[in-house]
N, C-alpha and C. Protein backbone atom coordinates (compact mmCIF):
# COMPACT_ATOMS: atom_id res chain seq x y z
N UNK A 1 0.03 -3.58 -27.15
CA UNK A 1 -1.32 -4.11 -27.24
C UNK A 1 -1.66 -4.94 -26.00
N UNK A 2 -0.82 -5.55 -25.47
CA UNK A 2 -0.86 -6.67 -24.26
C UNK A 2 -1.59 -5.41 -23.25
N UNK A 3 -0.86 -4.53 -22.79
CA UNK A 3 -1.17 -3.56 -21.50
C UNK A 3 -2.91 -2.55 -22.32
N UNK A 4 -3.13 -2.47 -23.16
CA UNK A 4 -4.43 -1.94 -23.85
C UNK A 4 -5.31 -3.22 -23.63
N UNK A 5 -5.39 -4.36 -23.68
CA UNK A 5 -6.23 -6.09 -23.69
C UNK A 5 -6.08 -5.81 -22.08
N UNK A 6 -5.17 -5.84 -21.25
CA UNK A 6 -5.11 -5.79 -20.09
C UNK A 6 -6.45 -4.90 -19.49
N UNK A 7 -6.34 -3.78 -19.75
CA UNK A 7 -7.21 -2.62 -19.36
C UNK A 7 -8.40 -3.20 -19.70
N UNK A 8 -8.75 -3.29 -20.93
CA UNK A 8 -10.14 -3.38 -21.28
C UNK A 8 -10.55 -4.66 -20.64
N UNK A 9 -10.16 -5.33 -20.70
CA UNK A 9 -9.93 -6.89 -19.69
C UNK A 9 -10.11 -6.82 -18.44
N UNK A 10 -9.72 -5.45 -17.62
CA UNK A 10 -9.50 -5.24 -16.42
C UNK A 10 -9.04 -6.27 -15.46
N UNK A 11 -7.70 -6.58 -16.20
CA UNK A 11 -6.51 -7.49 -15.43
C UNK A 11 -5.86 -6.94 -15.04
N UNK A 12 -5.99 -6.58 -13.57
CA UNK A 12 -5.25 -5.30 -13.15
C UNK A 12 -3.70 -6.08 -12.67
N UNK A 13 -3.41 -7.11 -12.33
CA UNK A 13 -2.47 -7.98 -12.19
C UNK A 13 -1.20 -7.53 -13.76
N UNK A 14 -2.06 -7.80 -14.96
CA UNK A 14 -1.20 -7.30 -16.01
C UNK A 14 -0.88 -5.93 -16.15
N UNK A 15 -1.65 -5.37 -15.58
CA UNK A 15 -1.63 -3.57 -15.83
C UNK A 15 -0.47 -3.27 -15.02
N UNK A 16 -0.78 -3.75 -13.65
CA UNK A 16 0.43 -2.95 -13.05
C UNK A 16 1.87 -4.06 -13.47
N UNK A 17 1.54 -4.92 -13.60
CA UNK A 17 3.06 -5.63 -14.48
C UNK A 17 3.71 -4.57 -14.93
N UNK A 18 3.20 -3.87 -15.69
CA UNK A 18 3.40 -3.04 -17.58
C UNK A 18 4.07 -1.81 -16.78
N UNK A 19 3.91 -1.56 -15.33
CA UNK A 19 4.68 -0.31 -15.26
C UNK A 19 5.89 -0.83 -14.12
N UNK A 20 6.69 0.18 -14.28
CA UNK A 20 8.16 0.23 -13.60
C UNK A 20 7.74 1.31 -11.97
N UNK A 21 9.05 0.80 -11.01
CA UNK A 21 8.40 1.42 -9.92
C UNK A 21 8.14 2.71 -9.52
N UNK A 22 9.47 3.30 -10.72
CA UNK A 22 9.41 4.57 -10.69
C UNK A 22 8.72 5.48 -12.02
N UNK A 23 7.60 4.70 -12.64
CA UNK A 23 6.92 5.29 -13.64
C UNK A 23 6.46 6.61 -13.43
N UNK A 24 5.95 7.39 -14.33
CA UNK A 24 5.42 8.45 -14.74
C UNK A 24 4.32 8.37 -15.00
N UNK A 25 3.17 8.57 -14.80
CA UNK A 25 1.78 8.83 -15.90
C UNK A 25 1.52 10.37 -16.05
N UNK A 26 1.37 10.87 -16.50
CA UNK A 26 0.51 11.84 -16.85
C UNK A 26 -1.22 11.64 -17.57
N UNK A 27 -1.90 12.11 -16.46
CA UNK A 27 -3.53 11.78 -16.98
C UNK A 27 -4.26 13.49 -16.60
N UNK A 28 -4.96 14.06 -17.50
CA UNK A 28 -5.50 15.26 -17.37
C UNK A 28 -4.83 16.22 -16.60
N UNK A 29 -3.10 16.35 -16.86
CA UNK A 29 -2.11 17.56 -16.49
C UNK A 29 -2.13 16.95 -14.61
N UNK A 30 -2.72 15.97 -14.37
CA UNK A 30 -1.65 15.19 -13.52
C UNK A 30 -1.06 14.05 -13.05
N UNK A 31 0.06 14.17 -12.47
CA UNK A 31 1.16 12.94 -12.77
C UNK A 31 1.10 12.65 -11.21
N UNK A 32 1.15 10.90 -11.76
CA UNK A 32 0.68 9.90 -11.18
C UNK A 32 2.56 9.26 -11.36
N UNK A 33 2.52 8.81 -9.89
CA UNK A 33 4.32 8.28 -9.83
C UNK A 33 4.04 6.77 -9.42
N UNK A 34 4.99 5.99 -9.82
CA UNK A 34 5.11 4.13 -9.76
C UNK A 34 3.94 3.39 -9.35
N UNK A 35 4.20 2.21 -9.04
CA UNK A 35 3.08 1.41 -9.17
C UNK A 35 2.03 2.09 -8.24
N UNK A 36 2.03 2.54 -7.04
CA UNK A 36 1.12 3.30 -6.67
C UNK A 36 -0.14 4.25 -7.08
N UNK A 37 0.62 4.92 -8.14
CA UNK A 37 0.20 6.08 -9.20
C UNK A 37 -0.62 5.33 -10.12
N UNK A 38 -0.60 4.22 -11.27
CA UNK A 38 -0.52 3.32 -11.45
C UNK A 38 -2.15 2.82 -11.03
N UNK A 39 -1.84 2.28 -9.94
CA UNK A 39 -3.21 1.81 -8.99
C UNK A 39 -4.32 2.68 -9.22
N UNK A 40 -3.92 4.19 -8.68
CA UNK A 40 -4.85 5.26 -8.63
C UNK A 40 -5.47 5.30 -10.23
N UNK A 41 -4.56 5.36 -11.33
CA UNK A 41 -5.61 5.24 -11.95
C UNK A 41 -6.12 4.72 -12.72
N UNK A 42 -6.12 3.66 -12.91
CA UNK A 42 -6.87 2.18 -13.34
C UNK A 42 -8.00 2.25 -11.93
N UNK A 43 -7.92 2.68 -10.88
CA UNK A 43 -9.22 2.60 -10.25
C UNK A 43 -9.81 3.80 -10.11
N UNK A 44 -9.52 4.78 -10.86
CA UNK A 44 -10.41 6.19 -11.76
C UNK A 44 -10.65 6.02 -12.40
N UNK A 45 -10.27 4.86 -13.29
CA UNK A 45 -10.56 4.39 -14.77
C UNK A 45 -11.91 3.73 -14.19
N UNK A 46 -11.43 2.71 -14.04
CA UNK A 46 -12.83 1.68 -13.62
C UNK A 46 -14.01 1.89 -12.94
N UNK A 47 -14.05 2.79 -12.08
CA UNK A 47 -14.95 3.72 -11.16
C UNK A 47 -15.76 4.99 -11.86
N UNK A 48 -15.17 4.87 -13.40
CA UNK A 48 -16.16 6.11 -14.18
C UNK A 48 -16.89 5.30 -15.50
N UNK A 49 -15.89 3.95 -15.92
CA UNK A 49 -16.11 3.46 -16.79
C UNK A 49 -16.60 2.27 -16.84
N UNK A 50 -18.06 1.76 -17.44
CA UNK A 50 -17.96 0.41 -17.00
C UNK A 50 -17.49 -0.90 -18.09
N UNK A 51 -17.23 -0.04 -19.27
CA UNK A 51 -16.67 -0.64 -20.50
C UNK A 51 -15.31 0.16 -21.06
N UNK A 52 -14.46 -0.36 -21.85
CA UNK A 52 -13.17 0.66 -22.36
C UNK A 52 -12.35 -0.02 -23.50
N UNK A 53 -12.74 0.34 -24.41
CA UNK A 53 -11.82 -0.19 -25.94
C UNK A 53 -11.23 1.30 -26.29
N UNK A 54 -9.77 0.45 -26.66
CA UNK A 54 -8.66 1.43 -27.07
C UNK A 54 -8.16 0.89 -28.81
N UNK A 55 -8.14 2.33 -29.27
CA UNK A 55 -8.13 2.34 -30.76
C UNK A 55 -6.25 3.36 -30.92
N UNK A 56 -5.79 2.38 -30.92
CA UNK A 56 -4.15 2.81 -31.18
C UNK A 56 -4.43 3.99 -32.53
N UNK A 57 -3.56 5.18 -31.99
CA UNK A 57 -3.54 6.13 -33.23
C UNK A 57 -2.02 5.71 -33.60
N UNK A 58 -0.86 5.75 -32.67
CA UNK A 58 0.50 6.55 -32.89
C UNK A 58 0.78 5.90 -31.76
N UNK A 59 1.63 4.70 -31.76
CA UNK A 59 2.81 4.41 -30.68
C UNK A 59 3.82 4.59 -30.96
N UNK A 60 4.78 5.39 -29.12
CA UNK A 60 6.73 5.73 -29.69
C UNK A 60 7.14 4.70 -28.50
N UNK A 61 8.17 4.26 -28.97
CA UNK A 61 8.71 3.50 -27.56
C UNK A 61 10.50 4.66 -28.30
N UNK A 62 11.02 4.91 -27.15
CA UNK A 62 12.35 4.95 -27.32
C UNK A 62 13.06 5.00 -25.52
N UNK A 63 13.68 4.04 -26.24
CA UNK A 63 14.08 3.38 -24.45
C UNK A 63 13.53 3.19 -24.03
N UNK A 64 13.45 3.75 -22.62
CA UNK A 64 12.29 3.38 -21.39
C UNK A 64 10.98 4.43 -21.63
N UNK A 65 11.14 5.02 -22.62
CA UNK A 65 10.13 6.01 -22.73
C UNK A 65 9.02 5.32 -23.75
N UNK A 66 7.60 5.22 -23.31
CA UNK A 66 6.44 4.81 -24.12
C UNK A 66 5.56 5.52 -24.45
N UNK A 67 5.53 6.23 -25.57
CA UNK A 67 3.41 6.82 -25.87
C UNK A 67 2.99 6.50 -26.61
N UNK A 68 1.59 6.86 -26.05
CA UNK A 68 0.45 6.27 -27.26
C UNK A 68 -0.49 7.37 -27.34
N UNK A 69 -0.54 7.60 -28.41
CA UNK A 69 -2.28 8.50 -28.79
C UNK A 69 -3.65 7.12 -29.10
N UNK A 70 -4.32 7.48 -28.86
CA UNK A 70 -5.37 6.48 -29.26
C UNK A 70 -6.77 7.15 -28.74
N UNK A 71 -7.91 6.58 -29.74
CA UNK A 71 -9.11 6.47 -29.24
C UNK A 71 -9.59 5.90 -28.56
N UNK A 72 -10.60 6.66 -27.41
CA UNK A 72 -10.91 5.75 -26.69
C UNK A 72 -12.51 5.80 -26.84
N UNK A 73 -13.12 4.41 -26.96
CA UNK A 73 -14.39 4.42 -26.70
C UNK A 73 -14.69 3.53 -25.88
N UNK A 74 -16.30 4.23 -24.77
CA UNK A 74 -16.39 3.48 -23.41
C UNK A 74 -17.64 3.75 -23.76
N UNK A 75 -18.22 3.10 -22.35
CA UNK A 75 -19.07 3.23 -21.95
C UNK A 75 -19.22 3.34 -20.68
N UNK A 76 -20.11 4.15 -19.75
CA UNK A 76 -20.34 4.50 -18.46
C UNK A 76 -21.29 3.02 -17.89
N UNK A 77 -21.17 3.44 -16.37
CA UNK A 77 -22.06 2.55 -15.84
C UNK A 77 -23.64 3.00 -15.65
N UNK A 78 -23.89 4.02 -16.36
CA UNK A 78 -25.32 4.51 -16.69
C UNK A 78 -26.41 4.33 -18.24
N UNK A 79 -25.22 3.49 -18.85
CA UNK A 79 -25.42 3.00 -20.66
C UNK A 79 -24.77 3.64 -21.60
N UNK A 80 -24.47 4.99 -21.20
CA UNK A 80 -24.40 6.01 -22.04
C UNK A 80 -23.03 5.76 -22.54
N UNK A 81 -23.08 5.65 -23.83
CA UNK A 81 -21.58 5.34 -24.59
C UNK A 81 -21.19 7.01 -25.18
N UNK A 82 -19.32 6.73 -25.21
CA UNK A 82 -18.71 8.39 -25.39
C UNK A 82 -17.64 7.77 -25.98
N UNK A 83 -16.94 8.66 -26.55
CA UNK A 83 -15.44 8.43 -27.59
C UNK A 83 -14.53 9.77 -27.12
N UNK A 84 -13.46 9.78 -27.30
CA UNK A 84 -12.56 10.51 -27.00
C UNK A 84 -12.11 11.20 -28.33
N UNK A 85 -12.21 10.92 -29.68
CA UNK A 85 -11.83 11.22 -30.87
C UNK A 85 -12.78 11.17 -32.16
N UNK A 86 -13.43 11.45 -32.77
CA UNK A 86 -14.10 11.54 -34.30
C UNK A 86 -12.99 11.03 -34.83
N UNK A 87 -13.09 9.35 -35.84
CA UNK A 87 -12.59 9.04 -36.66
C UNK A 87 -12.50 9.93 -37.92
């Protein structure tokens, strides 16, 4: 929850805390590597979105490995609000 408050918060100081140097992301089939990766996209995030609440479906942590499914609802910097999921 801390790194989801982070985002929507856009504390990018906490965001990149939350990842390791040699992280993984995967975002729309492509992968984004350590804090670098990271950077890129929290500032794809922020540059499409001008609002972002995250609705946890399903978190796994095992080991160093973390996912989450969740809803996302935003809003653009044009008003127009969108969701990622039908409750």
């Amino acid at each position: 929850m801390d790194l989801d408050n982070a985002i929507e918060n856009k504390d990018i100081y906490v965001i990149l805390s939350s990842f390791s140097d040699d992280c993984e992301i995967e975002l729309l089939g492509i992968m984004l590597t350590g804090k670098e990766g990271a950077r890129r996209w929290i500032n794809w995030l922020y540059k499409h979105l001008a609002e972002i609440k995250f609705f946890p479906v399903t978190l796994m942590v095992d080991g160093y490995t973390f996912f989450e499914e969740f809803i996302v609802k935003a809003k653009l910097h044009n008003g127009v609000e969108i969701q990622s999921k039908i409750n």
